[in-house]
C-alpha atoms as a PDB file:
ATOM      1  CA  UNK A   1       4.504 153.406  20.394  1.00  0.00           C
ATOM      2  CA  UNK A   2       3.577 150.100  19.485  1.00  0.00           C
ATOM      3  CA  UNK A   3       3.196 149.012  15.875  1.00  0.00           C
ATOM      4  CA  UNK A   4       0.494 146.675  14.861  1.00  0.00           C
ATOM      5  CA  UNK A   5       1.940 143.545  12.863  1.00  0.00           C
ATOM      6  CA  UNK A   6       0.808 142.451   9.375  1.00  0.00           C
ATOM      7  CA  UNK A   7      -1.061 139.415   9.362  1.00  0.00           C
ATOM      8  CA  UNK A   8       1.188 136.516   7.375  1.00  0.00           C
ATOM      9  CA  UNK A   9       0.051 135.644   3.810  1.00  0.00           C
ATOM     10  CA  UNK A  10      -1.094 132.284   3.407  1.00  0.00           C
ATOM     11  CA  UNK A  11       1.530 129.707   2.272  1.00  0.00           C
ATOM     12  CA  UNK A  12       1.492 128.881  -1.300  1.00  0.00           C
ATOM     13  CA  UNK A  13      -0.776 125.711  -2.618  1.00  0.00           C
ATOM     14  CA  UNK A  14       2.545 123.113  -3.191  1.00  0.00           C
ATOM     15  CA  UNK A  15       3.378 122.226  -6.700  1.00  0.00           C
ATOM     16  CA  UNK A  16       1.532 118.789  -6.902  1.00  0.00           C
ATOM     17  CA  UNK A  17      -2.007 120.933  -6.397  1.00  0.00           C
ATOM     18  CA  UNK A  18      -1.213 123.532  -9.049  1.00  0.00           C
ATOM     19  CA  UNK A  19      -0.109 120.180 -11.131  1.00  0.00           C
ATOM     20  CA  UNK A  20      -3.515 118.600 -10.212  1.00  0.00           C
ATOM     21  CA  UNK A  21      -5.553 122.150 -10.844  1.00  0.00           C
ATOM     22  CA  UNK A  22      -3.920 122.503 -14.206  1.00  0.00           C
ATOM     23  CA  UNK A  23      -5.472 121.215 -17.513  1.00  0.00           C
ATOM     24  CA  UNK A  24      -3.632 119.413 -19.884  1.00  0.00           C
ATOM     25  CA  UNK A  25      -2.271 120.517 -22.845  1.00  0.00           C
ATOM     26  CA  UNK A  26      -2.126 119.105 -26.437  1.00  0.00           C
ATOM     27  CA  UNK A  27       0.824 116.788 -25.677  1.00  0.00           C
ATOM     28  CA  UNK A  28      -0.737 115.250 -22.921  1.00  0.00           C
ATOM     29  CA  UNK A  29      -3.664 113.473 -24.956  1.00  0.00           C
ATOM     30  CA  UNK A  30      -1.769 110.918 -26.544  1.00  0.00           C
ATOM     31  CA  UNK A  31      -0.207 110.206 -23.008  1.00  0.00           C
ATOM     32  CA  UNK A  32      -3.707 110.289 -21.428  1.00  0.00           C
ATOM     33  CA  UNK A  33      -5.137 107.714 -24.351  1.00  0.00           C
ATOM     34  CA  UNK A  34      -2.356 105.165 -23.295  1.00  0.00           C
ATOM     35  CA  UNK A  35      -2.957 105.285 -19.843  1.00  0.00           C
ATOM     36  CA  UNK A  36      -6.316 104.888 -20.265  1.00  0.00           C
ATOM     37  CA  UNK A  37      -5.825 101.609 -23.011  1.00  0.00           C
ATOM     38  CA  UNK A  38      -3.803 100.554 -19.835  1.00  0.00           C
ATOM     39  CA  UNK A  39      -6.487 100.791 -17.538  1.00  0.00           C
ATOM     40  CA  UNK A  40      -9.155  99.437 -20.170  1.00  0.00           C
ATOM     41  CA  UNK A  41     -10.302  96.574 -17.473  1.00  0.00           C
ATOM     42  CA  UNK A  42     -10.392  98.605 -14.360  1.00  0.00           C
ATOM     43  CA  UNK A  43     -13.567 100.373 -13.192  1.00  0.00           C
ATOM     44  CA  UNK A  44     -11.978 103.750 -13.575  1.00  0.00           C
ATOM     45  CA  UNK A  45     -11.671 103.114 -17.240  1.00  0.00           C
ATOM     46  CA  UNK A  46     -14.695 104.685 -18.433  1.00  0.00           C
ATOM     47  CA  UNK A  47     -13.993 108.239 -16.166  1.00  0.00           C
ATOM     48  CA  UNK A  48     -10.639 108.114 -17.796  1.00  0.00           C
ATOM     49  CA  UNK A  49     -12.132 108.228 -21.181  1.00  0.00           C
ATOM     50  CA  UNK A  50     -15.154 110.594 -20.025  1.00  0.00           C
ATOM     51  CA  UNK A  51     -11.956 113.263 -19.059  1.00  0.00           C
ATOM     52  CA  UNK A  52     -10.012 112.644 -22.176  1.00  0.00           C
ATOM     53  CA  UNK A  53     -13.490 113.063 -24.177  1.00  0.00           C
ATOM     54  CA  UNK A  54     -13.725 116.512 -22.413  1.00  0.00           C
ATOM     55  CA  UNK A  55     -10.199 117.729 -23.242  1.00  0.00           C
ATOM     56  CA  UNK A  56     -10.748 117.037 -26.419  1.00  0.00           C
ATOM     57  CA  UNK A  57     -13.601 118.705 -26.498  1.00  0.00           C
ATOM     58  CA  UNK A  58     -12.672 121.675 -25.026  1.00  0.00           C
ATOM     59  CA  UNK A  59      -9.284 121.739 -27.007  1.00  0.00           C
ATOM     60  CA  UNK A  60     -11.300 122.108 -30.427  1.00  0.00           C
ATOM     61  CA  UNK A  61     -12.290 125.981 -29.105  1.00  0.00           C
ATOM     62  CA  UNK A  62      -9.443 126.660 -26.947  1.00  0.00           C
ATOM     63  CA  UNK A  63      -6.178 125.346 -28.772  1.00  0.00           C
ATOM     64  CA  UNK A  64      -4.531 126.175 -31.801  1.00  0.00           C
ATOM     65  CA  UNK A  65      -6.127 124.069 -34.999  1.00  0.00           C
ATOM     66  CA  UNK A  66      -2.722 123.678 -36.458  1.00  0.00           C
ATOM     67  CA  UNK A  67      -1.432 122.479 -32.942  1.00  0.00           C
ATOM     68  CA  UNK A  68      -4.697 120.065 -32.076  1.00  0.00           C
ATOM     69  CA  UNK A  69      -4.733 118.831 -35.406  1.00  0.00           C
ATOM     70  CA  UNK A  70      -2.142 116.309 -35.886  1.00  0.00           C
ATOM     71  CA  UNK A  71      -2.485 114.997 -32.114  1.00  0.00           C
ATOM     72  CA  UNK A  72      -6.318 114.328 -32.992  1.00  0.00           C
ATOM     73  CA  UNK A  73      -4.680 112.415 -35.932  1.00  0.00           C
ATOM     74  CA  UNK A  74      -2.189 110.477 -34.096  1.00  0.00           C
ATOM     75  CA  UNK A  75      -5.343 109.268 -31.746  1.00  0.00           C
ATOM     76  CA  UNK A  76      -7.041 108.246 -34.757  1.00  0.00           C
ATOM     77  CA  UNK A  77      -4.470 106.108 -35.888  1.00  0.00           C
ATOM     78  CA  UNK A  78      -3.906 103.972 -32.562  1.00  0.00           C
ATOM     79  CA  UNK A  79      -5.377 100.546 -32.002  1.00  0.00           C
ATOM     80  CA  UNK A  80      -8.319 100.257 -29.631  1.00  0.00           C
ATOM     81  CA  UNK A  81      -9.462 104.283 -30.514  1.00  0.00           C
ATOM     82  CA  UNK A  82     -13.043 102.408 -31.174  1.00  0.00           C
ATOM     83  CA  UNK A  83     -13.050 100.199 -27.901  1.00  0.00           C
ATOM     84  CA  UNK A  84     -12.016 102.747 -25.526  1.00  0.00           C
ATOM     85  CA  UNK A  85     -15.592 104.417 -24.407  1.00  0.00           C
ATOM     86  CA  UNK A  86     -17.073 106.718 -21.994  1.00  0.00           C
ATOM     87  CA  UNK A  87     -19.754 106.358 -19.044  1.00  0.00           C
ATOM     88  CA  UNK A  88     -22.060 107.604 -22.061  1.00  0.00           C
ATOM     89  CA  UNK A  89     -20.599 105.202 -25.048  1.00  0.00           C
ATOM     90  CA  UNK A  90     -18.996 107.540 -26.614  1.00  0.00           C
ATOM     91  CA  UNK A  91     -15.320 105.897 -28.125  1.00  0.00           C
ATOM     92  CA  UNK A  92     -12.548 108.533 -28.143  1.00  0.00           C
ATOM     93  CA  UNK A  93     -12.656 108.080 -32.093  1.00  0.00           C
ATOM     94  CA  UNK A  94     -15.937 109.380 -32.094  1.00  0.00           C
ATOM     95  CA  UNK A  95     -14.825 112.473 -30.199  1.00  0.00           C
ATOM     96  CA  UNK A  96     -11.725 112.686 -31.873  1.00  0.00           C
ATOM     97  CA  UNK A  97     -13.444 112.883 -35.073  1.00  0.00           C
ATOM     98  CA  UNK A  98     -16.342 115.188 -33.996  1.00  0.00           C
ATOM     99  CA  UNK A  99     -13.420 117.346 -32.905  1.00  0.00           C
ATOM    100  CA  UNK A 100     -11.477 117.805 -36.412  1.00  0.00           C
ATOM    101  CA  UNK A 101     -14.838 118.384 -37.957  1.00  0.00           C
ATOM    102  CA  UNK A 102     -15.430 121.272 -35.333  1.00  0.00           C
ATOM    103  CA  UNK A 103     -11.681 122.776 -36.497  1.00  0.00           C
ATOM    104  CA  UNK A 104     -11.500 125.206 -39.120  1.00  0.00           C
ATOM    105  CA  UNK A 105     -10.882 124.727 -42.773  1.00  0.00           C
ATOM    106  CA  UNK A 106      -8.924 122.957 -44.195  1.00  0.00           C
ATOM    107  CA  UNK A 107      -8.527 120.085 -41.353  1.00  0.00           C
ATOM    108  CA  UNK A 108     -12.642 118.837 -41.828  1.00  0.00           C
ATOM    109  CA  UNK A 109     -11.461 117.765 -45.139  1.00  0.00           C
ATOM    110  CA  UNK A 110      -8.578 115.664 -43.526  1.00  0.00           C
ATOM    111  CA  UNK A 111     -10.836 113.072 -41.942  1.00  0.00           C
ATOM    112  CA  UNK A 112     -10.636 109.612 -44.127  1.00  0.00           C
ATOM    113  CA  UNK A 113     -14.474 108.491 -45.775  1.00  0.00           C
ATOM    114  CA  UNK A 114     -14.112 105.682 -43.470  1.00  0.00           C
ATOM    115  CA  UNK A 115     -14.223 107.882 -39.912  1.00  0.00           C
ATOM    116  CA  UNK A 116     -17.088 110.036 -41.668  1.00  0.00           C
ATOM    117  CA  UNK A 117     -18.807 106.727 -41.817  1.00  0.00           C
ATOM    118  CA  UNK A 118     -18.536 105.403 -38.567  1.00  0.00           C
ATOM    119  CA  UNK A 119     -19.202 109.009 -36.986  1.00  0.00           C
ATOM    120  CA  UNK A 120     -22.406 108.549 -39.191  1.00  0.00           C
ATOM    121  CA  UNK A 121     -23.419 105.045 -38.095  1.00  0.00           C
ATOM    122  CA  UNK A 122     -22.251 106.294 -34.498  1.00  0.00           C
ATOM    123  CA  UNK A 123     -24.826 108.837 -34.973  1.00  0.00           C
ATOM    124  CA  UNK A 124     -27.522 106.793 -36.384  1.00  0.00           C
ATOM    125  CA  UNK A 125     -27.072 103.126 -34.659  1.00  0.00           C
ATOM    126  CA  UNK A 126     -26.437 102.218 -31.217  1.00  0.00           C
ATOM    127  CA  UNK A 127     -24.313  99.034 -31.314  1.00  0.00           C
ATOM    128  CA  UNK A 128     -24.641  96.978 -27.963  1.00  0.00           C
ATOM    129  CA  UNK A 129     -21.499  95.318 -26.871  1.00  0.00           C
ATOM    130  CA  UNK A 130     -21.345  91.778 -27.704  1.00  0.00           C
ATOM    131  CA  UNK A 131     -21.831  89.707 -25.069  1.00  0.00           C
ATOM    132  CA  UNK A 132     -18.872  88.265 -25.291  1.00  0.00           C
ATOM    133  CA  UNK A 133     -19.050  85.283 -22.536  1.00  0.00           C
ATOM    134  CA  UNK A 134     -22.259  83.805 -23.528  1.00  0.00           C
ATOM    135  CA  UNK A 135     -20.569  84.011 -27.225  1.00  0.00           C
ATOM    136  CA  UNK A 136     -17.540  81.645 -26.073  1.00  0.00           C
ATOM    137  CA  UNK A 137     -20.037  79.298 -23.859  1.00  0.00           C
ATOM    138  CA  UNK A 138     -21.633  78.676 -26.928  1.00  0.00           C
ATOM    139  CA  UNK A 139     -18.749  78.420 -29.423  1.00  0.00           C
ATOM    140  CA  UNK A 140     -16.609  76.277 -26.952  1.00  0.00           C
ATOM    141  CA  UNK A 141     -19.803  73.700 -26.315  1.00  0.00           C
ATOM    142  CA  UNK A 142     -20.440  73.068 -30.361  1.00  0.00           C
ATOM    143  CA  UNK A 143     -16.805  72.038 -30.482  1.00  0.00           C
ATOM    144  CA  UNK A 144     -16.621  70.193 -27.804  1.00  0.00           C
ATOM    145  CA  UNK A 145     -19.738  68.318 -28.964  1.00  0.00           C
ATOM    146  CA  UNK A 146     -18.050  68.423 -32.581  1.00  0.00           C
ATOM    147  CA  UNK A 147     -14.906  67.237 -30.776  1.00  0.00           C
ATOM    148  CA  UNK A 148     -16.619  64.183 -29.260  1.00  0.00           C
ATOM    149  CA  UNK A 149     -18.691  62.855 -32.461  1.00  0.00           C
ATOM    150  CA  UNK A 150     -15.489  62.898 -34.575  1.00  0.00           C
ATOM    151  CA  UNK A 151     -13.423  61.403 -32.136  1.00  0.00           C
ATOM    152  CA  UNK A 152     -16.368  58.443 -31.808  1.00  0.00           C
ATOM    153  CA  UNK A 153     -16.969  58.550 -35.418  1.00  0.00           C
ATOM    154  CA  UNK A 154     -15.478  55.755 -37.729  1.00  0.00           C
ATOM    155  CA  UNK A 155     -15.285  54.627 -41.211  1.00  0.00           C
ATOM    156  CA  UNK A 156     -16.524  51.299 -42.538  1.00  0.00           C
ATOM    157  CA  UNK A 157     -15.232  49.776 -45.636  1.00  0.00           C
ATOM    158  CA  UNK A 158     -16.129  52.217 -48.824  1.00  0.00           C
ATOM    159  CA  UNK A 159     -18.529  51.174 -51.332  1.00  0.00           C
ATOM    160  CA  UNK A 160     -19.216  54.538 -53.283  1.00  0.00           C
ATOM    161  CA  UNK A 161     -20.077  53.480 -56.817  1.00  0.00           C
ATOM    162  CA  UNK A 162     -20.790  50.191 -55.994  1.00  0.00           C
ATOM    163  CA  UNK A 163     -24.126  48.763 -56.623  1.00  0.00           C
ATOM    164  CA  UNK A 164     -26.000  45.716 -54.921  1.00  0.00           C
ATOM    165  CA  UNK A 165     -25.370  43.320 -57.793  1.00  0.00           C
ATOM    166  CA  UNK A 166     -21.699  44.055 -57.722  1.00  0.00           C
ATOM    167  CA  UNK A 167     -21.244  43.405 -54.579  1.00  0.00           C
ATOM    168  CA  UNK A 168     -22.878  40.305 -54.948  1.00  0.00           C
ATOM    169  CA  UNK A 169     -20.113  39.079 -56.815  1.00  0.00           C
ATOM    170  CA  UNK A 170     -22.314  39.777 -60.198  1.00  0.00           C
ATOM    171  CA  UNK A 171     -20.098  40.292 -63.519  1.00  0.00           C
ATOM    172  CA  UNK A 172     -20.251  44.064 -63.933  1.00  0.00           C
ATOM    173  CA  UNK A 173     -20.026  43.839 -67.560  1.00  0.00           C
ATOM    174  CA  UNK A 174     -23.586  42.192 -67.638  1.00  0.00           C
ATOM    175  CA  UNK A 175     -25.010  45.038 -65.905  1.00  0.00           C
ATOM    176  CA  UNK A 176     -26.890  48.238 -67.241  1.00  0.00           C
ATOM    177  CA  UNK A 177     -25.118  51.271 -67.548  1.00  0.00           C
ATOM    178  CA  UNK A 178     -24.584  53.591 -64.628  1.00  0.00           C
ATOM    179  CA  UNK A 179     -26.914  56.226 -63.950  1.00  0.00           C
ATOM    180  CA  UNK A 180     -26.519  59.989 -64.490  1.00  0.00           C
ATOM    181  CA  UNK A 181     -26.768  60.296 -60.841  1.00  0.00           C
ATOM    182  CA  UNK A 182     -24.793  57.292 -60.423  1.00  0.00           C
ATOM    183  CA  UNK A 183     -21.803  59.049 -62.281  1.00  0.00           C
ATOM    184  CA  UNK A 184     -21.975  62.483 -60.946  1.00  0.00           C
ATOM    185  CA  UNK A 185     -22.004  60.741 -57.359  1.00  0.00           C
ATOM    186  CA  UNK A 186     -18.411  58.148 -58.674  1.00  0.00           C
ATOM    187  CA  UNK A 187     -16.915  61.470 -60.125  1.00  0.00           C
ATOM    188  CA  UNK A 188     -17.592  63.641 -56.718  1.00  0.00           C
ATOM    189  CA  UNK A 189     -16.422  60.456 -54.747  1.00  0.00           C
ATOM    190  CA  UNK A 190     -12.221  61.433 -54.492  1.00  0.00           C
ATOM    191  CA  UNK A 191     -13.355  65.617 -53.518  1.00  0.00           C
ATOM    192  CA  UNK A 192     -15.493  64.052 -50.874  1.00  0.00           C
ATOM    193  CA  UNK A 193     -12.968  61.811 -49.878  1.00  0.00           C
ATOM    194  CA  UNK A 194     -10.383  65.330 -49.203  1.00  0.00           C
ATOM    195  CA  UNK A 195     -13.423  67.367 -48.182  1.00  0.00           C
ATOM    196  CA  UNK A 196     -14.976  65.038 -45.441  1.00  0.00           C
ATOM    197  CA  UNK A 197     -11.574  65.385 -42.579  1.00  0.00           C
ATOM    198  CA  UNK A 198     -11.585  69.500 -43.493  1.00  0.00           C
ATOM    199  CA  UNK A 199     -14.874  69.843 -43.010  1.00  0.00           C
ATOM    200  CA  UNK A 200     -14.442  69.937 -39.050  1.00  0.00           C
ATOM    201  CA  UNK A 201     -11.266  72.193 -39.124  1.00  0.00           C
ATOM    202  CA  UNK A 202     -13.014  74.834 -41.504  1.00  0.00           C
ATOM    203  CA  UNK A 203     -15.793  74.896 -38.970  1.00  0.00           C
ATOM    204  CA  UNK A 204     -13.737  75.418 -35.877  1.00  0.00           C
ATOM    205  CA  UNK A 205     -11.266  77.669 -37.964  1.00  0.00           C
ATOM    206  CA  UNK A 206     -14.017  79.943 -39.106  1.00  0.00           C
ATOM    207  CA  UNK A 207     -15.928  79.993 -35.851  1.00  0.00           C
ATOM    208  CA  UNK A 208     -13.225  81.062 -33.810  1.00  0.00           C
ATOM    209  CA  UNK A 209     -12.284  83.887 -36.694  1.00  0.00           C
ATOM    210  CA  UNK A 210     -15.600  84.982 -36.489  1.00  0.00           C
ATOM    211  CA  UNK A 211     -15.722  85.486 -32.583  1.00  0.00           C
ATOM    212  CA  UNK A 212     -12.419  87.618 -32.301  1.00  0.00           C
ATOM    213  CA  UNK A 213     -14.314  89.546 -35.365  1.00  0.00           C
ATOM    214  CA  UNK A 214     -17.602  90.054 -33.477  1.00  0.00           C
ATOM    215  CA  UNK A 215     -16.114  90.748 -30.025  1.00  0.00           C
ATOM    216  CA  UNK A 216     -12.955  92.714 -30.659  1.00  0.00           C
ATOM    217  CA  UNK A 217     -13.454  94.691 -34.090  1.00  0.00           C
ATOM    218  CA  UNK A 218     -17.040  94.594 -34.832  1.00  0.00           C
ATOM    219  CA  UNK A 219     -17.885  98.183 -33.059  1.00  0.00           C
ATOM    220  CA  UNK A 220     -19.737  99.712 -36.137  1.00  0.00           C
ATOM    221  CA  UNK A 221     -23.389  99.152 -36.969  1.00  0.00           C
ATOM    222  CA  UNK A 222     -22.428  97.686 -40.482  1.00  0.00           C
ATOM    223  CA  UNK A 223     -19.793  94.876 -38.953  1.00  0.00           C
ATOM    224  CA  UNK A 224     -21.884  93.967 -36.390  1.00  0.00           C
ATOM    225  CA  UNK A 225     -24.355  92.910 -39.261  1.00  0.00           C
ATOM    226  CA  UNK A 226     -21.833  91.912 -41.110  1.00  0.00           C
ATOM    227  CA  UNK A 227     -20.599  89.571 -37.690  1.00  0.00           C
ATOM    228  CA  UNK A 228     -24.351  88.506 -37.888  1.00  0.00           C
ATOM    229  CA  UNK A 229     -24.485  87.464 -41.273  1.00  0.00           C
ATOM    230  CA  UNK A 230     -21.676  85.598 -41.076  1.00  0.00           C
ATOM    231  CA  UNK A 231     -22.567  83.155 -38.356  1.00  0.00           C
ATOM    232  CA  UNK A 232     -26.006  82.816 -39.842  1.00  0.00           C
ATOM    233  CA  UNK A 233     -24.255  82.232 -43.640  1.00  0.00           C
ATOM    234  CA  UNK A 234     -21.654  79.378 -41.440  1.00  0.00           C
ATOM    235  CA  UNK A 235     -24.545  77.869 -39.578  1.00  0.00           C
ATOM    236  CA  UNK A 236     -26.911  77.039 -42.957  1.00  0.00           C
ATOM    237  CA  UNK A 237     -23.578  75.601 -45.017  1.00  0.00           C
ATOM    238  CA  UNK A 238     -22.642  73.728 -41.524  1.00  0.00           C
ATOM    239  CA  UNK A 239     -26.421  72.077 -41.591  1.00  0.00           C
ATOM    240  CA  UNK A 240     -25.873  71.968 -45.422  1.00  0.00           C
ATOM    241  CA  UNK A 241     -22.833  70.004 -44.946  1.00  0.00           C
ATOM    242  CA  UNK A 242     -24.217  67.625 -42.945  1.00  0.00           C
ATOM    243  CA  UNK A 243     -27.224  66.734 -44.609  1.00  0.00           C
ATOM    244  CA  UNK A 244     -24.990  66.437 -48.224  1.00  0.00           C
ATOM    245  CA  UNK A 245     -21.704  65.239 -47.913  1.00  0.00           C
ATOM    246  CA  UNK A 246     -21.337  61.619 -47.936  1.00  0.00           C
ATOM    247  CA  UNK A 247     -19.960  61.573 -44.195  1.00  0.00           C
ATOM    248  CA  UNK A 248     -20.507  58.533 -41.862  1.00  0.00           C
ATOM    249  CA  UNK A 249     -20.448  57.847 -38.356  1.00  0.00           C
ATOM    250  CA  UNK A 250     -21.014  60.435 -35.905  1.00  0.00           C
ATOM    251  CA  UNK A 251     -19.308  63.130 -37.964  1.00  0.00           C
ATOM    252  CA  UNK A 252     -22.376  64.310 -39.340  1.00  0.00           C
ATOM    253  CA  UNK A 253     -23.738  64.846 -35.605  1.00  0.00           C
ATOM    254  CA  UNK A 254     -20.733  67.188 -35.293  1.00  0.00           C
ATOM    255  CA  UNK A 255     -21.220  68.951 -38.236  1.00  0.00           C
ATOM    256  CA  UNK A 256     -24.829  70.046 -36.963  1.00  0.00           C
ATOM    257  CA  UNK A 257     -23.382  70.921 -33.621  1.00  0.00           C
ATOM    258  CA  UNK A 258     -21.332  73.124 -34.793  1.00  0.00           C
ATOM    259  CA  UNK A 259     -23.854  74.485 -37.142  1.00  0.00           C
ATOM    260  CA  UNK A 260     -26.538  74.845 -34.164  1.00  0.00           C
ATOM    261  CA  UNK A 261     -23.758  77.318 -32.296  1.00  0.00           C
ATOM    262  CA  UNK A 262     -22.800  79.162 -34.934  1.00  0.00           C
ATOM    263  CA  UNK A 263     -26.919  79.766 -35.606  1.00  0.00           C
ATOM    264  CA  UNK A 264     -27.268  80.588 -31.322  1.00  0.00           C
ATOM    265  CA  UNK A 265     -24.170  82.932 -31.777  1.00  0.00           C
ATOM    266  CA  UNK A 266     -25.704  84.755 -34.605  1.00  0.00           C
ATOM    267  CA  UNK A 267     -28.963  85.059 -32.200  1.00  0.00           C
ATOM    268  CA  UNK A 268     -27.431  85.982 -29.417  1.00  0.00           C
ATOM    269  CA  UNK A 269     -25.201  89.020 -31.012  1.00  0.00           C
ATOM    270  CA  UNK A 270     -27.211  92.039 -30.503  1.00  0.00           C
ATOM    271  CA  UNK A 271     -28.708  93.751 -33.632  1.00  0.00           C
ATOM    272  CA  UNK A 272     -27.630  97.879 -34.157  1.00  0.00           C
ATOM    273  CA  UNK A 273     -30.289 100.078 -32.609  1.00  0.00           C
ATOM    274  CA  UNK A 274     -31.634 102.707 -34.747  1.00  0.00           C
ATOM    275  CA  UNK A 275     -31.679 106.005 -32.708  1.00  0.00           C
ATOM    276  CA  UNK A 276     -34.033 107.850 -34.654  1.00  0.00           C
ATOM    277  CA  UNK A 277     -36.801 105.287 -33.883  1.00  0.00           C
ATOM    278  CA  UNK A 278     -35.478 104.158 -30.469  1.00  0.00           C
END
């Protein structure tokens, strides 16, 4: 009698799938946030941050609040939590932050004023990234044009508080007393003297600041205003410079340059779009 043989079960999926088909756990966020920091250049960057966004996500009804909790925290506290973003724009502190609020009590009331803010202005504003080429074009051409007109720029022979007669060789006890202008102009004359070499330093100093501000930190509605206002508040005391302080030569031609870009930065640097009326 012949017996009929069993058909063979099917060999088991290897180790690396079940790895692969297996979602992370709570202590793998913090590992999956660096790699994706790592990655922050590469194209894959944004579906890195799409899959952490959905663990977190899912974590807030699956996972243990006391558990989730302090690892949402820990995210919250690394650098570049604001700059990291999805293939929707959504930063992993915006999820991270959505995610506490969606625990239960008492870990809403955890989350700082300032991350209710920015979840609020995340909300409300849509801030464009700042287009951070053109930005340094424009920068890097004022100073070179700066640059150049102080480098071809020179000083004459100084005859502040001097007037015509003096110079004519005129006894300047015979003369009329000084003006009130006159004076205020001879007593300003040794702060113009230390101003007038600072002046291009200052500019290129606070220019530069105020790029790394706008491009790398500036991811909220209210600093990319603020970023705004403060190449538009630099560009009117730049022109402001020039056109008051007793410079001479080309400096003054420098001074405007470097006005002119900081103006053309503050242009170019995309305003906050309002989502409830975009």
């Amino acid at each position: 009698m012949r017996t009929q043989s069993r058909p063979s079960p099917p060999p088991p999926d290897s180790a690396s799938d079940a790895d692969v088909a297996s979602p992370p756990s709570v202590d793998d966020l913090v590992p999956l946030f660096d790699r994706a920091l790592a990655d922050a250049t590469s194209e894959s960057s944004s579906r890195q941050v799409g899959a952490l966004n959905a663990c977190i996500d899912r974590m807030t009804r699956t996972e243990d609040p006391e558990r989730l909790a302090p690892v949402l925290h820990a995210l919250l506290a690394k650098d570049g939590v604001n700059r990291l973003v999805d293939e929707e724009g959504v930063p992993v502190g915006i999820a991270a932050t959505r995610a506490l609020l969606a625990l239960s009590y008492p870990h809403p009331l955890e989350i700082s004023p300032e991350r209710l803010e920015t979840l609020r202005q995340f909300d409300d504003f849509i801030v464009p990234p700042a287009p951070s080429g053109k930005l340094f074009f424009v920068l890097a051409v004022a100073a070179l044009f700066q640059g150049m007109f102080v480098l071809v720029s020179h000083d004459g022979p100084s005859f502040e508080g001097l007037s015509v007669d003096v110079l004519a060789g005129m006894d300047p006890a015979s003369l009329p007393p000084p003006t009130f202008w006159a004076r205020v102009k001879e007593g300003f004359g040794p702060f113009w003297r230390v101003v007038k070499p600072a002046v291009p330093w200052i500019q290129f100093i606070a220019s530069a600041l105020g790029y790394l501000f706008a491009v790398a930190i500036a991811d909220t509605a209210r600093e990319r205003l603020l970023a705004r206002r403060g190449f538009v508040v630099l560009g009117f005391l730049g022109l402001a410079a020039g056109f008051l302080l007793p410079l001479r030569g080309s400096q003054p031609l420098g001074t405007f340059a470097s006005a002119i870009g900081a103006l053309l930065v503050a242009h170019n640097l995309p305003k906050p779009i309002d989502r409830r009326i975009a």
